[in-house]
C-alpha atoms as a PDB file:
ATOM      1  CA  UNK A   1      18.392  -5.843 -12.562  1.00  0.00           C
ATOM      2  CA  UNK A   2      18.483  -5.772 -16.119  1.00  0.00           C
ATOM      3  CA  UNK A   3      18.251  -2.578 -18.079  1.00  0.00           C
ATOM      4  CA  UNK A   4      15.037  -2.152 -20.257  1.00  0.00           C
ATOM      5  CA  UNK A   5      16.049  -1.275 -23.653  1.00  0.00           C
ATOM      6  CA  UNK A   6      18.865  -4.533 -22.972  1.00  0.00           C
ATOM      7  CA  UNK A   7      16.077  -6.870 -22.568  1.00  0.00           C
ATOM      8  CA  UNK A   8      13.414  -5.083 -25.086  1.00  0.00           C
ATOM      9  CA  UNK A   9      14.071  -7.621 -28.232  1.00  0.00           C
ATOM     10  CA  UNK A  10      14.727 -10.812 -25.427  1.00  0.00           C
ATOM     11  CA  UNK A  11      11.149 -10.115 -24.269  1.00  0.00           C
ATOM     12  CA  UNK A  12       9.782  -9.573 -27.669  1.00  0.00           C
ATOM     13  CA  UNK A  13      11.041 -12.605 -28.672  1.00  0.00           C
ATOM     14  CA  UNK A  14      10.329 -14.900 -25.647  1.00  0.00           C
ATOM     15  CA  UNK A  15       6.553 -13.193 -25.241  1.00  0.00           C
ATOM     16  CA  UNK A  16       5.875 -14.741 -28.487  1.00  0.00           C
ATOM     17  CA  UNK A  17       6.654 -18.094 -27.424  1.00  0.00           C
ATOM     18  CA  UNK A  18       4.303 -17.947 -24.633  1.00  0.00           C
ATOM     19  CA  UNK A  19       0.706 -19.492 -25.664  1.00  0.00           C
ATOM     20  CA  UNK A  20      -2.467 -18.565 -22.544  1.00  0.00           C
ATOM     21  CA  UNK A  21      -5.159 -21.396 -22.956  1.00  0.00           C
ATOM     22  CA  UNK A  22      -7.831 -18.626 -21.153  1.00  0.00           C
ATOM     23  CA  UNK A  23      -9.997 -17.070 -23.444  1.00  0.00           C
ATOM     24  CA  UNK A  24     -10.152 -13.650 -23.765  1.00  0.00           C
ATOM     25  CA  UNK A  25     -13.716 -12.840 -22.036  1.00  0.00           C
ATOM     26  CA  UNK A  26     -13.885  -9.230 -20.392  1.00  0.00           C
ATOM     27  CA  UNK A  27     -12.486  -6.090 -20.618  1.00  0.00           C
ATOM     28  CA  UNK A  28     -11.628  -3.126 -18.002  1.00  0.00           C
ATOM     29  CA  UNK A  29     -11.101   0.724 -18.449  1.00  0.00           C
ATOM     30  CA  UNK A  30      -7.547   1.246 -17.886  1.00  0.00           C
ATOM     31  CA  UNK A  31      -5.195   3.861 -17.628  1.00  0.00           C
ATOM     32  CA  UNK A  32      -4.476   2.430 -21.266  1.00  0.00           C
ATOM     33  CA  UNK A  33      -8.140   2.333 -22.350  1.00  0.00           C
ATOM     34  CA  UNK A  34      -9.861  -0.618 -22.805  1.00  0.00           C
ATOM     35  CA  UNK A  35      -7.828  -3.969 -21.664  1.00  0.00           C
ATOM     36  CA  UNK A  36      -9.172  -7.469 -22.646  1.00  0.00           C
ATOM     37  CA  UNK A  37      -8.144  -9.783 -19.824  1.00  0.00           C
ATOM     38  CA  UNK A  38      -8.951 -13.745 -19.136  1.00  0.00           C
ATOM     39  CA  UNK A  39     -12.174 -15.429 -17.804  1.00  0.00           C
ATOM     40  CA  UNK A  40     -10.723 -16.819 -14.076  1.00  0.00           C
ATOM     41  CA  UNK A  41      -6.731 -15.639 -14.898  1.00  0.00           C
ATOM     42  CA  UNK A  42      -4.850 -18.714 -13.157  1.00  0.00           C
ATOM     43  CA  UNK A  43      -1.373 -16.962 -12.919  1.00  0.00           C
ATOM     44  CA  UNK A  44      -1.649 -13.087 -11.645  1.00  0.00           C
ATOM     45  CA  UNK A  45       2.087 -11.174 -11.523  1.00  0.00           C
ATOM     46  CA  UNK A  46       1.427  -7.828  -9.322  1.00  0.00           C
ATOM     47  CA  UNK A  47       3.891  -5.017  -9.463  1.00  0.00           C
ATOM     48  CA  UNK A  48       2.010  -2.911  -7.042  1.00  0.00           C
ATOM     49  CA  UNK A  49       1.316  -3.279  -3.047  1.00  0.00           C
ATOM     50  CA  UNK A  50      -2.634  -2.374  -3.047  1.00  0.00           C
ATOM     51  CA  UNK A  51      -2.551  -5.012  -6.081  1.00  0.00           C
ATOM     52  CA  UNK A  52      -1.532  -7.903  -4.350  1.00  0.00           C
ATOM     53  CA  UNK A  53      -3.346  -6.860  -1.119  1.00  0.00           C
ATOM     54  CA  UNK A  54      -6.718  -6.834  -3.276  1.00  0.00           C
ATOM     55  CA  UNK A  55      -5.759 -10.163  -5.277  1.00  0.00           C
ATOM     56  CA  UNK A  56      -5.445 -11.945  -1.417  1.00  0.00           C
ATOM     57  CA  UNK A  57      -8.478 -10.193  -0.453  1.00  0.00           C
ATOM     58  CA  UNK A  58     -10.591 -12.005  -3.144  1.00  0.00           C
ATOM     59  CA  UNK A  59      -8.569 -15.330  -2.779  1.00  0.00           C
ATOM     60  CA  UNK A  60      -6.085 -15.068  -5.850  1.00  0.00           C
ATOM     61  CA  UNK A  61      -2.507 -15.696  -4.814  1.00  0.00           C
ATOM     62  CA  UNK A  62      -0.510 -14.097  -7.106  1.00  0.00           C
ATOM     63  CA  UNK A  63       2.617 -16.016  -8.414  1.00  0.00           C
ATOM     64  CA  UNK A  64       5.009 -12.932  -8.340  1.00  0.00           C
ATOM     65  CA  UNK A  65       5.061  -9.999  -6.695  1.00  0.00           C
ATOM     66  CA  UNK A  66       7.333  -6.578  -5.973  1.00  0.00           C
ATOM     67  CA  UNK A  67       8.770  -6.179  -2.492  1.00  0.00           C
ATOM     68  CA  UNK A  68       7.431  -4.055   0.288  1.00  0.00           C
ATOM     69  CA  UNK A  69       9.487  -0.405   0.779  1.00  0.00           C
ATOM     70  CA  UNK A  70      12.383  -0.513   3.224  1.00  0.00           C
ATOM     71  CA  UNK A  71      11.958  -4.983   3.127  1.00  0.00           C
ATOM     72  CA  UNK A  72      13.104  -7.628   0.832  1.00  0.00           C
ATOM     73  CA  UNK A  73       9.685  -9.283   0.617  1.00  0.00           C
ATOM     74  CA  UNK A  74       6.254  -8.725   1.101  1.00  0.00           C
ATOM     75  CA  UNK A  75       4.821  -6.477   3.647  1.00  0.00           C
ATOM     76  CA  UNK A  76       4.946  -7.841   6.866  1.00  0.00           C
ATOM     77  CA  UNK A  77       1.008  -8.091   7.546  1.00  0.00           C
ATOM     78  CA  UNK A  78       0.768  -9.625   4.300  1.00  0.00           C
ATOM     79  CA  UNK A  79       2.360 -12.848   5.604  1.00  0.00           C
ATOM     80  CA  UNK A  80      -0.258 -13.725   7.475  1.00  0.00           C
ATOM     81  CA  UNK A  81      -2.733 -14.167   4.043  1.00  0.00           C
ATOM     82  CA  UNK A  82       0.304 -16.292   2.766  1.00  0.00           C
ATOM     83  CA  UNK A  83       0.640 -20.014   2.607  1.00  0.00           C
ATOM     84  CA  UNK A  84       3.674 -21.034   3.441  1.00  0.00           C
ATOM     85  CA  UNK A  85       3.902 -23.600   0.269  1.00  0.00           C
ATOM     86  CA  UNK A  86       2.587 -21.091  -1.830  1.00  0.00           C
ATOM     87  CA  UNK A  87       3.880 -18.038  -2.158  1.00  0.00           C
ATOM     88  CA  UNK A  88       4.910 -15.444  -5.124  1.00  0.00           C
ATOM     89  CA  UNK A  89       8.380 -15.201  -6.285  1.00  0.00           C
ATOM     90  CA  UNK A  90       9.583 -11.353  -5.934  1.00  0.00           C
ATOM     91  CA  UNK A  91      10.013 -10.375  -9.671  1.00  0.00           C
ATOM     92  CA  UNK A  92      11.636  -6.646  -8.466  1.00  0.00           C
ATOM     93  CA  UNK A  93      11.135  -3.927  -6.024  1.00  0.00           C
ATOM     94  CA  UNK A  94       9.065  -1.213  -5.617  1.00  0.00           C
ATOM     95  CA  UNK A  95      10.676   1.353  -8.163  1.00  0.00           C
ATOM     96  CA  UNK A  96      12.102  -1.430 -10.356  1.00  0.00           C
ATOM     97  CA  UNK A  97      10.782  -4.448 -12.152  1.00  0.00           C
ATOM     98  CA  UNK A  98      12.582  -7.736 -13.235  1.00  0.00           C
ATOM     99  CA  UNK A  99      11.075  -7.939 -16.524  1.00  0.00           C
ATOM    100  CA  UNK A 100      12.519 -11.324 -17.344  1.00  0.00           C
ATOM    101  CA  UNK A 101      11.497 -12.483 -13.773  1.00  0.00           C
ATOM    102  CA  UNK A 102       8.040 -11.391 -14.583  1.00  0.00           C
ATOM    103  CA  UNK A 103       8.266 -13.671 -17.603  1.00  0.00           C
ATOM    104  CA  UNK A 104       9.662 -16.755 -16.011  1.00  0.00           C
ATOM    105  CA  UNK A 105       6.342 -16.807 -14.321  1.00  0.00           C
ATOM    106  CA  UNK A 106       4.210 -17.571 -17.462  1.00  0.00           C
ATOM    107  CA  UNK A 107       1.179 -14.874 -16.199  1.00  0.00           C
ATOM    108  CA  UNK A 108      -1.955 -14.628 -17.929  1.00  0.00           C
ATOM    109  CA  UNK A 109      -2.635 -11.171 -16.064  1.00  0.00           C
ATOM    110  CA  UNK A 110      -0.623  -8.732 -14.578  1.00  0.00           C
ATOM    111  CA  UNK A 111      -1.824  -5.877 -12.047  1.00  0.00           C
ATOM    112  CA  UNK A 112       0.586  -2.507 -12.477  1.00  0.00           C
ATOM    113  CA  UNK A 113       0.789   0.672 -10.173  1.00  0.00           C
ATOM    114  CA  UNK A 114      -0.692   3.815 -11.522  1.00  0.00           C
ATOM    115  CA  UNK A 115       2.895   4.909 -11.538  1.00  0.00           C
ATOM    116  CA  UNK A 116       3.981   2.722 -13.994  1.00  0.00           C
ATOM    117  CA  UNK A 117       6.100   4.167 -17.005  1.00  0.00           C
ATOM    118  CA  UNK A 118       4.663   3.726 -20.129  1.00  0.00           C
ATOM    119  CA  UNK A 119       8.179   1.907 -21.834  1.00  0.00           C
ATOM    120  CA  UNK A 120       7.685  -0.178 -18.946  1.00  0.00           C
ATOM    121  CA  UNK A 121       3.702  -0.183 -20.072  1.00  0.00           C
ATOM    122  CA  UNK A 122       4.733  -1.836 -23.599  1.00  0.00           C
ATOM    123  CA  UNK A 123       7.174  -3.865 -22.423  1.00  0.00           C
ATOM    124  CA  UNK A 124       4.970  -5.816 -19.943  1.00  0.00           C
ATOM    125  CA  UNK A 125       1.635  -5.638 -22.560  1.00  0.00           C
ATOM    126  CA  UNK A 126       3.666  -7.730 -24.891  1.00  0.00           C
ATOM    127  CA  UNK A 127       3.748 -10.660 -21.957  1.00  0.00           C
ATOM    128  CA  UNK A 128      -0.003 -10.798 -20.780  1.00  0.00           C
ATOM    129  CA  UNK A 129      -3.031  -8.143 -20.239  1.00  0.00           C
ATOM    130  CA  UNK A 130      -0.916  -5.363 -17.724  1.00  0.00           C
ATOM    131  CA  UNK A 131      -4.183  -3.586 -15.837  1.00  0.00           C
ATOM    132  CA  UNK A 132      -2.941  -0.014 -15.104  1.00  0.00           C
ATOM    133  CA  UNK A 133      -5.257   2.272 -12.778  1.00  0.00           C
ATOM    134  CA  UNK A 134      -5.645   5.868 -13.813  1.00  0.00           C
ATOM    135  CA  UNK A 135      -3.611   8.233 -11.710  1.00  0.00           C
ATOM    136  CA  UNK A 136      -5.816  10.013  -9.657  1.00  0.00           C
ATOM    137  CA  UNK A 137      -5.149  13.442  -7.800  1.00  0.00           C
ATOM    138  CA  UNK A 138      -4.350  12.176  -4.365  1.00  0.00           C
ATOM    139  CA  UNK A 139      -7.071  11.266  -2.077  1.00  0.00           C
ATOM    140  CA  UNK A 140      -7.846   9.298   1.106  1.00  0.00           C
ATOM    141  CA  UNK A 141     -10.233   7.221  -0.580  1.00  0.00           C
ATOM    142  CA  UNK A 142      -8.119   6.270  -4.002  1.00  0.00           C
ATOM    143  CA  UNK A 143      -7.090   2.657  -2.933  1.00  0.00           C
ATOM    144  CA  UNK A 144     -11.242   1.734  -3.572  1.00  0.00           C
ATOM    145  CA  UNK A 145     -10.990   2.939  -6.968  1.00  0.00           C
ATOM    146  CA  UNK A 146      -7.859   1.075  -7.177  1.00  0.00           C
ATOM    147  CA  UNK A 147      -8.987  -2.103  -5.933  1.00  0.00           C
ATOM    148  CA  UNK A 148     -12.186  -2.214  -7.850  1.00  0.00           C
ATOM    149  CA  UNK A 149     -10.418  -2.040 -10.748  1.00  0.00           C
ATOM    150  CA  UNK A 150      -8.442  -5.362  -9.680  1.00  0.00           C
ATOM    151  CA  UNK A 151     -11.113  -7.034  -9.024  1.00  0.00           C
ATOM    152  CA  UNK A 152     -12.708  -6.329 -11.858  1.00  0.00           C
ATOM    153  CA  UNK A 153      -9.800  -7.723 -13.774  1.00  0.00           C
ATOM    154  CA  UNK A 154      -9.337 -10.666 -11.444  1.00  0.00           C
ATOM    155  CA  UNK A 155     -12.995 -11.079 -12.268  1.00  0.00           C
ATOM    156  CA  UNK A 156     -14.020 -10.974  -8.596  1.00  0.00           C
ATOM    157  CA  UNK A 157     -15.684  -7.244  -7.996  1.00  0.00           C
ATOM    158  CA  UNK A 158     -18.765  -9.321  -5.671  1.00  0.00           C
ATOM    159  CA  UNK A 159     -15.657  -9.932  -3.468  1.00  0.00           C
ATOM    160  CA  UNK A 160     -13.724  -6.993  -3.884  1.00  0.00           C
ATOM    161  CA  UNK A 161     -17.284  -5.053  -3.141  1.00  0.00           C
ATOM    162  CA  UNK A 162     -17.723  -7.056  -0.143  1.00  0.00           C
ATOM    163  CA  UNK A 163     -14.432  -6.527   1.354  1.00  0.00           C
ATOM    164  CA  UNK A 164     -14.577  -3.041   1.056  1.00  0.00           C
ATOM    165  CA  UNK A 165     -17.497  -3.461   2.364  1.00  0.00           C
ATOM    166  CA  UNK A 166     -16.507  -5.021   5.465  1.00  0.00           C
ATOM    167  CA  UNK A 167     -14.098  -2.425   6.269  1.00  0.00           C
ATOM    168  CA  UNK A 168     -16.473   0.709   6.080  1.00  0.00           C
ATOM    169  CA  UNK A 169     -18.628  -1.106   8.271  1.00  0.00           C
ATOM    170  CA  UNK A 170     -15.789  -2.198  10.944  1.00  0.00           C
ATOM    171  CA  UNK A 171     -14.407   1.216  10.661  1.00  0.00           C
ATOM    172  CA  UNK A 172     -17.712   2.849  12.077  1.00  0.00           C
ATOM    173  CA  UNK A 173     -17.860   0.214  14.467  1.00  0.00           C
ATOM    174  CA  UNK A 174     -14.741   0.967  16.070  1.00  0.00           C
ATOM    175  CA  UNK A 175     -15.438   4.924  15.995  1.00  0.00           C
ATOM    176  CA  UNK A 176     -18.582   4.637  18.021  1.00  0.00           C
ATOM    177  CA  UNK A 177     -16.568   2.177  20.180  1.00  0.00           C
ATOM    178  CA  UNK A 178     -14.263   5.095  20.710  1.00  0.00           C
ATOM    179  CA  UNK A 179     -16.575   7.945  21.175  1.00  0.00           C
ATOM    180  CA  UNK A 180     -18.386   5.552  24.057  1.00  0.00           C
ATOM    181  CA  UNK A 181     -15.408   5.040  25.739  1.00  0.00           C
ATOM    182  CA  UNK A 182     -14.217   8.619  25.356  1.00  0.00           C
ATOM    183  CA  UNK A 183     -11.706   8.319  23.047  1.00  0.00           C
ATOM    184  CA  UNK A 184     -11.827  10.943  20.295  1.00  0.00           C
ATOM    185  CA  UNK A 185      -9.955  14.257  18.973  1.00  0.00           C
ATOM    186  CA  UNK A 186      -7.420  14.188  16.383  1.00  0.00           C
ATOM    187  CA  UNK A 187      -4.537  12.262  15.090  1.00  0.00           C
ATOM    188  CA  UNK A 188      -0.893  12.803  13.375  1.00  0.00           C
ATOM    189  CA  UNK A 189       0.984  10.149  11.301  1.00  0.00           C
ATOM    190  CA  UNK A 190       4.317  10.173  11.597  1.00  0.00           C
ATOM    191  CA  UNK A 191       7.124   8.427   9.444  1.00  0.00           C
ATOM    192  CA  UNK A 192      10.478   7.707  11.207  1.00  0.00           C
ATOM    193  CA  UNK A 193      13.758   8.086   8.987  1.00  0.00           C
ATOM    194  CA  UNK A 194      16.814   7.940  10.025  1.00  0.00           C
ATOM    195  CA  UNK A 195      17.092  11.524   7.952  1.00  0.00           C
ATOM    196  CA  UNK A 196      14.316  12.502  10.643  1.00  0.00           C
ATOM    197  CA  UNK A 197      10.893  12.627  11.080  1.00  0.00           C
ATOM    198  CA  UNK A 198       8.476  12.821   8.267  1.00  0.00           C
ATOM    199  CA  UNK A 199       4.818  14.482   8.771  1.00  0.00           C
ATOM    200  CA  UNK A 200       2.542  12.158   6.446  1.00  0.00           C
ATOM    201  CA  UNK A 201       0.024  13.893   4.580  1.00  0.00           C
ATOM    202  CA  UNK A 202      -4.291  13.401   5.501  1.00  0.00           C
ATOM    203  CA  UNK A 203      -4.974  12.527   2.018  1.00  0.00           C
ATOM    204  CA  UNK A 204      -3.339   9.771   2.336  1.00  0.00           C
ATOM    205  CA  UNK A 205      -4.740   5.903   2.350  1.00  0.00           C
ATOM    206  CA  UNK A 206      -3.803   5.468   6.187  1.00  0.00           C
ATOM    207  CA  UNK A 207      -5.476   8.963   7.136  1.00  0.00           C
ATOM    208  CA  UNK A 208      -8.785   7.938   5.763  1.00  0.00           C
ATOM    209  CA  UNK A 209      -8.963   4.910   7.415  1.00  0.00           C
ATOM    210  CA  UNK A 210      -8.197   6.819  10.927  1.00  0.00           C
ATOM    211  CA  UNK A 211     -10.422   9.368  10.116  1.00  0.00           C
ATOM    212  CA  UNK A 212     -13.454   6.590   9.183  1.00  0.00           C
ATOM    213  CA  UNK A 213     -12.624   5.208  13.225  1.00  0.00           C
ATOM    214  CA  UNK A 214     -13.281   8.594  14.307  1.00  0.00           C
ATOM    215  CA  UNK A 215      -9.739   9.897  14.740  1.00  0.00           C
ATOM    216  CA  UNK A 216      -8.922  12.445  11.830  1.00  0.00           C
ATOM    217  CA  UNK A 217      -5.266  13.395  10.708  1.00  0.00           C
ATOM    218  CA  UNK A 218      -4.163  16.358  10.553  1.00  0.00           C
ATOM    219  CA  UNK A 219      -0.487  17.157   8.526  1.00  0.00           C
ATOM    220  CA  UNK A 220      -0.342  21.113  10.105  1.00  0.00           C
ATOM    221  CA  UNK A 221       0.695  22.117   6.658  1.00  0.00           C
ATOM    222  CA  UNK A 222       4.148  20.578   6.541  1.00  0.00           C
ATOM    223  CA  UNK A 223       3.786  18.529   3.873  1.00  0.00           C
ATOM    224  CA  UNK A 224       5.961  19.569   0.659  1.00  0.00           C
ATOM    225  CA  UNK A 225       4.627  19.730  -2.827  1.00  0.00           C
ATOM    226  CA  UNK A 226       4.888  16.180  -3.830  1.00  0.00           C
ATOM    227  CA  UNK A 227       1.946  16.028  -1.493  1.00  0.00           C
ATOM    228  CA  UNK A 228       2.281  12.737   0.415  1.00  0.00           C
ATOM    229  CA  UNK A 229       4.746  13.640   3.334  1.00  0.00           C
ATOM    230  CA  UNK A 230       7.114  16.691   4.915  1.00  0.00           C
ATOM    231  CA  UNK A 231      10.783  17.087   4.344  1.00  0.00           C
ATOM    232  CA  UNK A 232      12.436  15.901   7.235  1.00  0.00           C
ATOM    233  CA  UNK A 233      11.712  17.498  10.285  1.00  0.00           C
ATOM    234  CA  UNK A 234      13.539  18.298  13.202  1.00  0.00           C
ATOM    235  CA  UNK A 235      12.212  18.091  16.663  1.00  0.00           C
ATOM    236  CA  UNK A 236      11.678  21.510  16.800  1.00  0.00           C
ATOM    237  CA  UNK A 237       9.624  21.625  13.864  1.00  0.00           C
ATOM    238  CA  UNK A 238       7.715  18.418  15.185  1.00  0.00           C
ATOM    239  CA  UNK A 239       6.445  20.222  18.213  1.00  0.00           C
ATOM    240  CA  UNK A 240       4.291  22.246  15.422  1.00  0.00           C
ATOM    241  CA  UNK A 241       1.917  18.837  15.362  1.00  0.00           C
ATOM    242  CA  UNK A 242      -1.281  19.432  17.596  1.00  0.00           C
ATOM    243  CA  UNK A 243      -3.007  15.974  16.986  1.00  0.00           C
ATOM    244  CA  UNK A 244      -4.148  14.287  20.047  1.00  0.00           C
ATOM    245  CA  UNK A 245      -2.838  10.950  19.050  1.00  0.00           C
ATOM    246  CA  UNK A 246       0.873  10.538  17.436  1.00  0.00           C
ATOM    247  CA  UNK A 247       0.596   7.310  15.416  1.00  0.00           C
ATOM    248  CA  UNK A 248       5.184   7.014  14.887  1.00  0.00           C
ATOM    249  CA  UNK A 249       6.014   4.286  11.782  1.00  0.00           C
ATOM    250  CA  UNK A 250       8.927   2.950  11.513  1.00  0.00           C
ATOM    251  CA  UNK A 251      10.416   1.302   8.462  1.00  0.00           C
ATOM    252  CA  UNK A 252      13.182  -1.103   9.215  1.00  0.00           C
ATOM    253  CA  UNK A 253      15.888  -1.389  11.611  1.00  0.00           C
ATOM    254  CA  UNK A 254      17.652   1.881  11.034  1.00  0.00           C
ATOM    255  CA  UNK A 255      14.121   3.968  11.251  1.00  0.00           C
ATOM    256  CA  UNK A 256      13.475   1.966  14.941  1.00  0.00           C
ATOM    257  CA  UNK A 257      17.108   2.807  15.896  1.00  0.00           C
ATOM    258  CA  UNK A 258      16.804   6.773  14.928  1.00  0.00           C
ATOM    259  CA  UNK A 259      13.479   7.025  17.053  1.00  0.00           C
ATOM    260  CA  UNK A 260      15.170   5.249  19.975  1.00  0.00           C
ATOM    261  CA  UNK A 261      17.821   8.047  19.641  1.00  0.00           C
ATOM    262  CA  UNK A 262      15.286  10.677  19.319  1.00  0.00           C
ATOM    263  CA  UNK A 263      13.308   9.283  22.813  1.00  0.00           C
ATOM    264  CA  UNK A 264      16.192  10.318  24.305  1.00  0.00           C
ATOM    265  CA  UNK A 265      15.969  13.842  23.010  1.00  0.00           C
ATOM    266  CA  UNK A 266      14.633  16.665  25.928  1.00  0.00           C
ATOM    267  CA  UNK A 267      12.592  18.137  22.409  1.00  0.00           C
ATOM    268  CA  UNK A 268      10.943  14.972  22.096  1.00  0.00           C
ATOM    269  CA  UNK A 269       9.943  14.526  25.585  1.00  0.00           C
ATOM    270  CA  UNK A 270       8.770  18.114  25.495  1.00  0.00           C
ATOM    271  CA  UNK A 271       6.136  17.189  23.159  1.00  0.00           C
ATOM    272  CA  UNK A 272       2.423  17.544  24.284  1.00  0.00           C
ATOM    273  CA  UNK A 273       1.419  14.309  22.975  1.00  0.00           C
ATOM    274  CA  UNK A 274       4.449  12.017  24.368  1.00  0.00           C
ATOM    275  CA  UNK A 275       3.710  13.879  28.237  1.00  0.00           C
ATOM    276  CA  UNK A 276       0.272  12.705  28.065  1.00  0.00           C
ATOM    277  CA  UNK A 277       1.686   9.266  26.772  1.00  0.00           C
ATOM    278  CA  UNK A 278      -0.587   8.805  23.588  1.00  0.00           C
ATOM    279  CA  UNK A 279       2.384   7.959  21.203  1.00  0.00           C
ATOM    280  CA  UNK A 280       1.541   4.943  19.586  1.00  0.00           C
ATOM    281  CA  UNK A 281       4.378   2.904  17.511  1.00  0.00           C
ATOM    282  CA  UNK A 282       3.478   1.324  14.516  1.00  0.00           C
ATOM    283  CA  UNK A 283       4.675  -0.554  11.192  1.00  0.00           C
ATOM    284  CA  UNK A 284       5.696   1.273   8.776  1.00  0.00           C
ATOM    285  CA  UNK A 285       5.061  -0.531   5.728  1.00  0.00           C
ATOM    286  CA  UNK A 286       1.640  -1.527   6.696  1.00  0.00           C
ATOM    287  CA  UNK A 287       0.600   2.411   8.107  1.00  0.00           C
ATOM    288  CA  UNK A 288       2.900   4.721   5.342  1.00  0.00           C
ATOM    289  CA  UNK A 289       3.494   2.173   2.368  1.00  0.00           C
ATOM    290  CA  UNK A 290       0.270  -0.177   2.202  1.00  0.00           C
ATOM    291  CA  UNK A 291      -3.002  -0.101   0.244  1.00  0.00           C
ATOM    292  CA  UNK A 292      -6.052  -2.349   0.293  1.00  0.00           C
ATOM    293  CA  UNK A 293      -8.966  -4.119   2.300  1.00  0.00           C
ATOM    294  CA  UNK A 294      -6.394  -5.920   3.957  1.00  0.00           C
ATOM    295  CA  UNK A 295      -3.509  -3.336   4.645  1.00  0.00           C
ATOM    296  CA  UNK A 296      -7.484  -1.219   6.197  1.00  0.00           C
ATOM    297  CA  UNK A 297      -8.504  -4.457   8.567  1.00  0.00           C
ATOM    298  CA  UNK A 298      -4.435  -4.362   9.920  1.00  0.00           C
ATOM    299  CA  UNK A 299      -4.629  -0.778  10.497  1.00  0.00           C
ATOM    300  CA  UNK A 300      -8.232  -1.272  12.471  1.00  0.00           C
ATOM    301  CA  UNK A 301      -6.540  -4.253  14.223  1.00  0.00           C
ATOM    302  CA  UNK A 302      -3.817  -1.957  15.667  1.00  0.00           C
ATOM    303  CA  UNK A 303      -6.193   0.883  16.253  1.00  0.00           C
ATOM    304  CA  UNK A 304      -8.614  -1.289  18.364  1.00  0.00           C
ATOM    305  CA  UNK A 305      -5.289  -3.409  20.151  1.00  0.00           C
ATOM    306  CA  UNK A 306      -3.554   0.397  21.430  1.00  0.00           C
ATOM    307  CA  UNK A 307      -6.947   1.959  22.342  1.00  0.00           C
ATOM    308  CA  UNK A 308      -9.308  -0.616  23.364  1.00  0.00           C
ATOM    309  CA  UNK A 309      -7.400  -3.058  25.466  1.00  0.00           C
END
């Protein structure tokens, strides 16, 4: 992908070119300050995962998006709010955007990661409104900020409210559906590399939503100072988890071929959790990647499917 100060003066130039019918009508508090976006944007670029899951949530298909971690495309569970004619063109991945392929798609609004540099900031300013959330010290419960924000700039926060609202209220649903069947006590999420194991930390987006179904994470301290996961582990190390539940991720290929080796492993067997057989496999980039009412209704979906049959 191209470098950014290479394409700087192309993007100048071709931004200028670039005429949006919409009239300027709102504005949103950004990580930027104030942003004046469109009345009803028609073509929404999103460079961030909990962006485009809150754009489908509120029934805006974006025309580009970034891909998924460890995939070429969207998140897997995303496909499913995807029609099949009408889908957005990947304009970069996670940690790197295709400025010019963020261009080509002519967007009147485009929906950034907290993350996002500011020379990547300017750049994409100079082709439409770029909504940027504030970073926020990491919490469980960041992704509502997040999406509110988007759907105040999508001009859709009755929606946005609503499907946030629909998850808080399915969440506590399912726990007291647990408790009456007897399922409770606590849970660890677990990332699969093919480095090892990573311990994912309870402030994360994932952990909320498993502690809202009654099932609260607990990381045992291993997490390292960047905050959202552990080194990798070895087995040994793993056996320091004392969660009830062990919800295992997996990325891609390589992460589902490194657990298969480690099932083999005496240390793994030798874990509490796998003898009782309350190990539950999951997807990776939904459960240690996504954000979003959607990527929250998936996770409830597989929480209900592997304890409520």
């Amino acid at each position: 992908m191209p470098k950014l100060p290479h394409i700087a003066a192309g993007i100048a130039g071709l931004a200028t070119l670039l005429t949006f019918s919409v009239a300027q009508a709102a504005s949103v508090d950004t990580a930027h300050g104030e942003v004046e976006v469109p009345d009803a944007p028609e073509r929404v670029v999103t460079l961030y995962e909990g962006a485009l899951d809150a754009a489908l949530a509120v029934e805006v298909t974006p025309v580009g998006a970034v891909t998924t971690r460890g995939g070429d495309g969207v998140a897997r569970y995303i496909e499913a709010h995807l029609e099949r004619e009408n889908r957005p063109a990947i304009v970069g991945v996670v940690r790197e955007i295709n400025l010019e392929a963020v261009l080509a798609e002519r967007p009147d609004l485009i929906l950034a990661a907290p993350q996002l540099s500011d020379e990547q900031y300017a750049l994409l300013s100079r082709i439409a409104p770029t909504v940027v959330p504030e970073a926020r010290e990491l919490a469980a419960d960041n992704w509502k900020h997040e999406a509110r924000l988007f759907g105040a700039a999508l001009g859709r926060e009755a929606a946005l409210e609503s499907a946030i609202d629909e998850v808080e209220a399915r969440a506590a649903g399912l726990a007291e559906a647990l408790a009456e069947t007897g399922i409770d006590g606590s849970a660890n999420l677990v990332r699969w590399m093919p480095q090892g194991p990573l311990v994912m930390s309870e402030a994360l987006f994932t952990s909320g939503v498993l502690a809202a179904a009654g099932l609260p994470v607990d990381d045992a301290g291993l997490v390292n100072q960047r905050g959202v996961h552990s080194d990798p582990l070895s087995l040994e190390n793993l056996s320091r988890l004392e969660g009830d539940w062990l919800f295992l991720a997996t990325l891609n290929e390589e992460g589902d071929q490194a657990l298969a080796a480690a099932k083999q492993s005496a240390a793994f067997a030798r874990l509490p959790v796998v003898d009782k057989g309350q190990v539950i496999p999951v997807d990776g980039q939904l459960w240690t990647s996504a954000n979003g009412p959607l990527a929250a209704q998936a996770i409830l979906d597989d929480i209900e499917s592997a304890l409520l049959p």
